[in-house]
PDB file of N, CA and C in Angstrom:
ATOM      1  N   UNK A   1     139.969-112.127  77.266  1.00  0.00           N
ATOM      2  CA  UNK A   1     140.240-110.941  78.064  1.00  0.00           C
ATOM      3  C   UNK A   1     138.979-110.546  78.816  1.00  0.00           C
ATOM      4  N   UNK A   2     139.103-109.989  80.016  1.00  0.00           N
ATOM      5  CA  UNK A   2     138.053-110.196  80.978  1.00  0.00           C
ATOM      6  C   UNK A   2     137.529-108.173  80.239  1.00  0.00           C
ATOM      7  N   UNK A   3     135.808-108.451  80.804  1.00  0.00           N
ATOM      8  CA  UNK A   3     135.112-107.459  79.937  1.00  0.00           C
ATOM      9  C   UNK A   3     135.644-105.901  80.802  1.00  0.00           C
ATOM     10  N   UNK A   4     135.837-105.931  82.193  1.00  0.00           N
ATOM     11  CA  UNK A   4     136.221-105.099  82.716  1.00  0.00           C
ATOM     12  C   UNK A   4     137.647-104.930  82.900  1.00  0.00           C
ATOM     13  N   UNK A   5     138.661-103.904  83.141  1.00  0.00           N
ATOM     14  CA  UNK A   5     139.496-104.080  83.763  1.00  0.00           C
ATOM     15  C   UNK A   5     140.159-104.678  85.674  1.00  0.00           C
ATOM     16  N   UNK A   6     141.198-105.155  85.141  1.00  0.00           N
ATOM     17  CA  UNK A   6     141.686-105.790  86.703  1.00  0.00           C
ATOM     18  C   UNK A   6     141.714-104.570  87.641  1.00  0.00           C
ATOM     19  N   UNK A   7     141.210-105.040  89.141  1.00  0.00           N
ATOM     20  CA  UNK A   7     141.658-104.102  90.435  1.00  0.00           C
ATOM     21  C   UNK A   7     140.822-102.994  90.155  1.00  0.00           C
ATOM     22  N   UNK A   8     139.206-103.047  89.506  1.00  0.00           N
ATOM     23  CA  UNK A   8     138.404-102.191  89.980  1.00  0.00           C
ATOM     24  C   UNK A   8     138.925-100.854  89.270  1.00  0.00           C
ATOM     25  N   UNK A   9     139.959-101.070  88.277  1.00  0.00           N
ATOM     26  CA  UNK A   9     140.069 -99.915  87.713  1.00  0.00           C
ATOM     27  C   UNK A   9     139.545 -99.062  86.639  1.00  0.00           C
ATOM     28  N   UNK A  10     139.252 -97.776  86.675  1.00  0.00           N
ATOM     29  CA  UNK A  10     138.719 -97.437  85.216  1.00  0.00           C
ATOM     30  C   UNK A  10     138.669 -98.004  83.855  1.00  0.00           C
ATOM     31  N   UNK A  11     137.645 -97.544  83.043  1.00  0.00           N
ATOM     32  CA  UNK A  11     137.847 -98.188  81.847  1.00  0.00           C
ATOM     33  C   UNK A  11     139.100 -96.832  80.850  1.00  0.00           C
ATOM     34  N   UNK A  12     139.099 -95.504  81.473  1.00  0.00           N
ATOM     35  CA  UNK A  12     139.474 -95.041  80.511  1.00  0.00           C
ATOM     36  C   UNK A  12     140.355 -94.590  81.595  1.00  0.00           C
ATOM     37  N   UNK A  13     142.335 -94.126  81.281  1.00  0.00           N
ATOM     38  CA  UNK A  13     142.969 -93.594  82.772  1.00  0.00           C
ATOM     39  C   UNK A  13     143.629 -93.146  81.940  1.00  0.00           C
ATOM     40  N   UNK A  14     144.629 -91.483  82.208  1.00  0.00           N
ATOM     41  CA  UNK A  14     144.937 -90.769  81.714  1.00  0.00           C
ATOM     42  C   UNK A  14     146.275 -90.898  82.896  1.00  0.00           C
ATOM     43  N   UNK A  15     147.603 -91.623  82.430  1.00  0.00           N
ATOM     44  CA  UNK A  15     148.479 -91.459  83.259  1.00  0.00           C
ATOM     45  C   UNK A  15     149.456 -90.625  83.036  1.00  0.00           C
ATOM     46  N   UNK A  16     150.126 -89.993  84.264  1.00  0.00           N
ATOM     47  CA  UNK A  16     150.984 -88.758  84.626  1.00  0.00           C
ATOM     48  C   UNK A  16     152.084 -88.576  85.204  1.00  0.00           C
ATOM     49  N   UNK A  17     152.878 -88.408  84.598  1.00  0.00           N
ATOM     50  CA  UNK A  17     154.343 -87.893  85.552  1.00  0.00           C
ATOM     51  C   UNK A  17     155.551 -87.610  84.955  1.00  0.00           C
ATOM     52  N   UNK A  18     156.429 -87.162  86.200  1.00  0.00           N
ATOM     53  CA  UNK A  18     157.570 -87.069  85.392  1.00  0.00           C
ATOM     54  C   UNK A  18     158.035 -88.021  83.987  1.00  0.00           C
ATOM     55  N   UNK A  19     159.049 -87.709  82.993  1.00  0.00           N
ATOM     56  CA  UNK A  19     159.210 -88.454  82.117  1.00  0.00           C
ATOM     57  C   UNK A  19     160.675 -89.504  82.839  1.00  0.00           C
ATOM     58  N   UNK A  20     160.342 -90.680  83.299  1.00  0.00           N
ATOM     59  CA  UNK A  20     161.589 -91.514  83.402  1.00  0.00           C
ATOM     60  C   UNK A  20     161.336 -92.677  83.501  1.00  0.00           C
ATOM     61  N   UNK A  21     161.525 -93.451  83.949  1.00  0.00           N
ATOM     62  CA  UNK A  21     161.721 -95.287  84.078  1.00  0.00           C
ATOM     63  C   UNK A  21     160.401 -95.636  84.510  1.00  0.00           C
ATOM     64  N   UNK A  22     160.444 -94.875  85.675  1.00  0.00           N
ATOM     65  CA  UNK A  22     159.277 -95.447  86.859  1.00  0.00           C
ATOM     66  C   UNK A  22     157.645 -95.033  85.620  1.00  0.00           C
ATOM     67  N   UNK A  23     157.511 -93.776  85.233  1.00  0.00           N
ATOM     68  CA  UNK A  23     156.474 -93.750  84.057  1.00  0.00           C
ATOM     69  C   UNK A  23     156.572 -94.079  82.937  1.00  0.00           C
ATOM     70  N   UNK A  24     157.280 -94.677  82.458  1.00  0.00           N
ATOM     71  CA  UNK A  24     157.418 -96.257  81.637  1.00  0.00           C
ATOM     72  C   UNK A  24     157.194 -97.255  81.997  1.00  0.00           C
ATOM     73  N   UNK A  25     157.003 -97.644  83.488  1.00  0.00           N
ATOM     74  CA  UNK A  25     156.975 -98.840  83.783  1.00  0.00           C
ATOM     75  C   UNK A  25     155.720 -98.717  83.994  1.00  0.00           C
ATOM     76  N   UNK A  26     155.062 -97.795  83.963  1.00  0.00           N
ATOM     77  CA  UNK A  26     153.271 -97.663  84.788  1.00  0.00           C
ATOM     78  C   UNK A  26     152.920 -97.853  83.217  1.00  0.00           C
ATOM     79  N   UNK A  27     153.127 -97.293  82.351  1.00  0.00           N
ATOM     80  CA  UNK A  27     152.750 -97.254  81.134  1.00  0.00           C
ATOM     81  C   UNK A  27     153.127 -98.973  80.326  1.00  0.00           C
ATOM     82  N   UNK A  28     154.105 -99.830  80.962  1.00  0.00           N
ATOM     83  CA  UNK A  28     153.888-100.688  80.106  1.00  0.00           C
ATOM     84  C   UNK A  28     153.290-101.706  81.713  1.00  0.00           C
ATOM     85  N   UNK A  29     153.267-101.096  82.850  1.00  0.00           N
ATOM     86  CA  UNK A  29     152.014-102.036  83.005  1.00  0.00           C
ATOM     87  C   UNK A  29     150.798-102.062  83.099  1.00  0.00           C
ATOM     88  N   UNK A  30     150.348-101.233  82.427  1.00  0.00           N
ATOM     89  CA  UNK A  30     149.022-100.849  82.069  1.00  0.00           C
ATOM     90  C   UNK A  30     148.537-101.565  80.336  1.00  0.00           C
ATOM     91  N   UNK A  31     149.618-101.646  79.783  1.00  0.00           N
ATOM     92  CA  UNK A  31     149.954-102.491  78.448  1.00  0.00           C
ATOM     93  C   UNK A  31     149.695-103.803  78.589  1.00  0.00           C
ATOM     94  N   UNK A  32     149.854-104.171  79.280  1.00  0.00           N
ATOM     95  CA  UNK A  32     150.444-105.171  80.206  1.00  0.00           C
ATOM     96  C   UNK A  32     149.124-106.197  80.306  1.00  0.00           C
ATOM     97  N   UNK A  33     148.586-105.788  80.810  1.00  0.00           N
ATOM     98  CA  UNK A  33     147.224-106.024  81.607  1.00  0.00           C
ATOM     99  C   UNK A  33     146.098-105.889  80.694  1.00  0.00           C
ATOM    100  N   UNK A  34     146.275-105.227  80.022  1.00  0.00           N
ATOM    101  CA  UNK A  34     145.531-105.324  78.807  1.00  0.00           C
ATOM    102  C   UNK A  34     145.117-103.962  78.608  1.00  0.00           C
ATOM    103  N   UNK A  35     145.177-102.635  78.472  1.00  0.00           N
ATOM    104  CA  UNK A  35     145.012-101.228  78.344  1.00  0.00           C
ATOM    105  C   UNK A  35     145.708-101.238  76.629  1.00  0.00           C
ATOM    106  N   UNK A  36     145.033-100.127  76.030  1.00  0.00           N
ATOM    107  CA  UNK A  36     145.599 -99.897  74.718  1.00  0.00           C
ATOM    108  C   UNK A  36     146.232 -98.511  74.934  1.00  0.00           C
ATOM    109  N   UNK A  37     147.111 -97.879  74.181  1.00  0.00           N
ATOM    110  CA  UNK A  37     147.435 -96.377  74.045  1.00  0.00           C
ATOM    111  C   UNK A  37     146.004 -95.852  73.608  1.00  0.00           C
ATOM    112  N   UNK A  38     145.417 -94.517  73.957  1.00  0.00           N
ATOM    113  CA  UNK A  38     144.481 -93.922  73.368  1.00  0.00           C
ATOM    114  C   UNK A  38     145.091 -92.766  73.127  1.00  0.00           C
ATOM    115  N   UNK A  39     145.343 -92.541  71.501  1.00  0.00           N
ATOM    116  CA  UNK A  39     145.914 -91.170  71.489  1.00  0.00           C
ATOM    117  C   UNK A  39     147.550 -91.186  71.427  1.00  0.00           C
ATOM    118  N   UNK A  40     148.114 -89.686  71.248  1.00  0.00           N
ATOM    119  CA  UNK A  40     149.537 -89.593  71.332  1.00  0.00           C
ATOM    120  C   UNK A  40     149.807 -88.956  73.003  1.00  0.00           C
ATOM    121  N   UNK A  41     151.166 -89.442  73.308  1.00  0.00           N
ATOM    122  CA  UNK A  41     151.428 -88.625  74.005  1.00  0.00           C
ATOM    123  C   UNK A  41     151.332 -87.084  74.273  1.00  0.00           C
ATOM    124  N   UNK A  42     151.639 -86.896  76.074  1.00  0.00           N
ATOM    125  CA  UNK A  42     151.515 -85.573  75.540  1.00  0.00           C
ATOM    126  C   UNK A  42     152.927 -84.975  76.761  1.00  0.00           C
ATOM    127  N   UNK A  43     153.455 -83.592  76.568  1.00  0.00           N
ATOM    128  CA  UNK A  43     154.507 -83.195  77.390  1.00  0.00           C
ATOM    129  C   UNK A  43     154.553 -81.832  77.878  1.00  0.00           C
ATOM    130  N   UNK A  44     154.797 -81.372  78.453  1.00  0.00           N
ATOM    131  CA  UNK A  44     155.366 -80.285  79.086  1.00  0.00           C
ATOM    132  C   UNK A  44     156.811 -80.026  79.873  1.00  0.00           C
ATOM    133  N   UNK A  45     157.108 -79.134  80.041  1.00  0.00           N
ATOM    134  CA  UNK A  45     158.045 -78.524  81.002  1.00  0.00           C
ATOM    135  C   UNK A  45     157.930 -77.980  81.999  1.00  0.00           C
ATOM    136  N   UNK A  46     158.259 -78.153  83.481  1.00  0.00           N
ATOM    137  CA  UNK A  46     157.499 -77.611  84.496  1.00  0.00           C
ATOM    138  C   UNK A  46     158.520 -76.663  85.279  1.00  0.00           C
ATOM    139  N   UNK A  47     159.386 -76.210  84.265  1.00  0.00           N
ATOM    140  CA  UNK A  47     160.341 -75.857  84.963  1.00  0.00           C
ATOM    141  C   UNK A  47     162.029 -76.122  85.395  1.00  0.00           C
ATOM    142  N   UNK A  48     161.521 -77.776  85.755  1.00  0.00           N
ATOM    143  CA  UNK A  48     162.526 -78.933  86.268  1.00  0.00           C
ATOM    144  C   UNK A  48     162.465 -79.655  85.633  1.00  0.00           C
ATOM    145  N   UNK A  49     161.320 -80.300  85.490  1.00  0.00           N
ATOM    146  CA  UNK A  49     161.571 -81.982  84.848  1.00  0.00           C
ATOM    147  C   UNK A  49     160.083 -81.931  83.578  1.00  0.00           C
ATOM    148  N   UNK A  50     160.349 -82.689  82.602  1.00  0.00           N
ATOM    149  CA  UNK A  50     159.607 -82.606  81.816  1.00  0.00           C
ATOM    150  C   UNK A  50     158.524 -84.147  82.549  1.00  0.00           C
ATOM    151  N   UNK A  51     157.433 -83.399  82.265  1.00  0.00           N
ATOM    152  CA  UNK A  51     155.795 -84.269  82.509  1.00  0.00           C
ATOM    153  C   UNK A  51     155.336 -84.197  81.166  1.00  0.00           C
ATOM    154  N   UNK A  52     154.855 -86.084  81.497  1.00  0.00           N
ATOM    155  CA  UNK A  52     154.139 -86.424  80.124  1.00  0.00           C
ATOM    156  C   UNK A  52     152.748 -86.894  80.564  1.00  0.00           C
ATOM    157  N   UNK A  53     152.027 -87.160  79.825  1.00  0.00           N
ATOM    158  CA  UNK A  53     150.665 -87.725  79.715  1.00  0.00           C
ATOM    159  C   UNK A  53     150.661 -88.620  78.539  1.00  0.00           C
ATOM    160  N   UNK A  54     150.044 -89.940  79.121  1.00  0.00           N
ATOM    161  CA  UNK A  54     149.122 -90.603  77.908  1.00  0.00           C
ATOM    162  C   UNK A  54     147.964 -91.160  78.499  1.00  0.00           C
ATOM    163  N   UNK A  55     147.105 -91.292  77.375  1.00  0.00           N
ATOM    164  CA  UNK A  55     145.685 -91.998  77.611  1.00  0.00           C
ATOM    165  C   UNK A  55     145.876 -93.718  77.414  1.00  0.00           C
ATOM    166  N   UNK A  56     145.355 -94.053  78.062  1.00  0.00           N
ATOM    167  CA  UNK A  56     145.109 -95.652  78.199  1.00  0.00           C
ATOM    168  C   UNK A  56     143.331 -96.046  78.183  1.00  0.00           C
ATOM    169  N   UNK A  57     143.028 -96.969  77.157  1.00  0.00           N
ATOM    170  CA  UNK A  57     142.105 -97.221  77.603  1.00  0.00           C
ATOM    171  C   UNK A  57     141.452 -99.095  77.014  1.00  0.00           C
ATOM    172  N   UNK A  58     140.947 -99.502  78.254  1.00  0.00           N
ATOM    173  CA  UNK A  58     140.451-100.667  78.070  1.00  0.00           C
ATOM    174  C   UNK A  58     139.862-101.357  76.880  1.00  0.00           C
ATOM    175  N   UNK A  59     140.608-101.816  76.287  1.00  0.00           N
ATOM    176  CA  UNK A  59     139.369-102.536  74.584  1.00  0.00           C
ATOM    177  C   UNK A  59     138.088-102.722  74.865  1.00  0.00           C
ATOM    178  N   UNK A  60     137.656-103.510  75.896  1.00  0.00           N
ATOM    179  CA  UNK A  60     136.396-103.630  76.052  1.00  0.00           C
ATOM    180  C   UNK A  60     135.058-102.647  76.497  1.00  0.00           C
ATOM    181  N   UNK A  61     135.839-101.483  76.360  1.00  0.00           N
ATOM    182  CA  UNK A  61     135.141 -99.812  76.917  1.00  0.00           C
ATOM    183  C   UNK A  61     134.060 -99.824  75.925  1.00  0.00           C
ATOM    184  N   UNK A  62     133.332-100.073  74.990  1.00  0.00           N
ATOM    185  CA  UNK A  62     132.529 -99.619  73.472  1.00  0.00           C
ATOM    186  C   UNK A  62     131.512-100.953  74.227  1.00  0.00           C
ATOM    187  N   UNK A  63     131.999-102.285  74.988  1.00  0.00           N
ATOM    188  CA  UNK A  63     130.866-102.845  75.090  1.00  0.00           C
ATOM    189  C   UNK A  63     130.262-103.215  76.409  1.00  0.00           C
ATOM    190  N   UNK A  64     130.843-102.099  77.367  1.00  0.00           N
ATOM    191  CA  UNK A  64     129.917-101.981  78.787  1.00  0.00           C
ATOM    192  C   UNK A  64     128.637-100.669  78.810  1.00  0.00           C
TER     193      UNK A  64
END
């Protein structure tokens, strides 16, 4: 597994959005690629649609 993440992206990303398909699919391609869960989810209510958060972060983050 390469020491950085692919496409210049952070080592640590905190992804966001509504709760449905499309932020499942960011979340397992971030899995994907090699990102771990950091942490539990998290949720709210905005009114309309419930927003979640989770942390993602690169395994190799502890040795850059």
């Amino acid at each position: 597994m390469a020491t950085l993440p692919p496409d210049d992206k952070p080592i640590y990303r905190l992804i966001t959005g509504k709760d449905d398909a499309n932020f499942c699919r960011r979340i397992s391609e971030a899995l994907a690629s090699g990102y771990r869960l950091h942490g539990s989810p998290s949720c709210t209510f905005n009114g309309k649609d419930v927003i979640v958060a989770q942390a993602v972060l690169w395994p190799q983050a502890d040795q850059t």
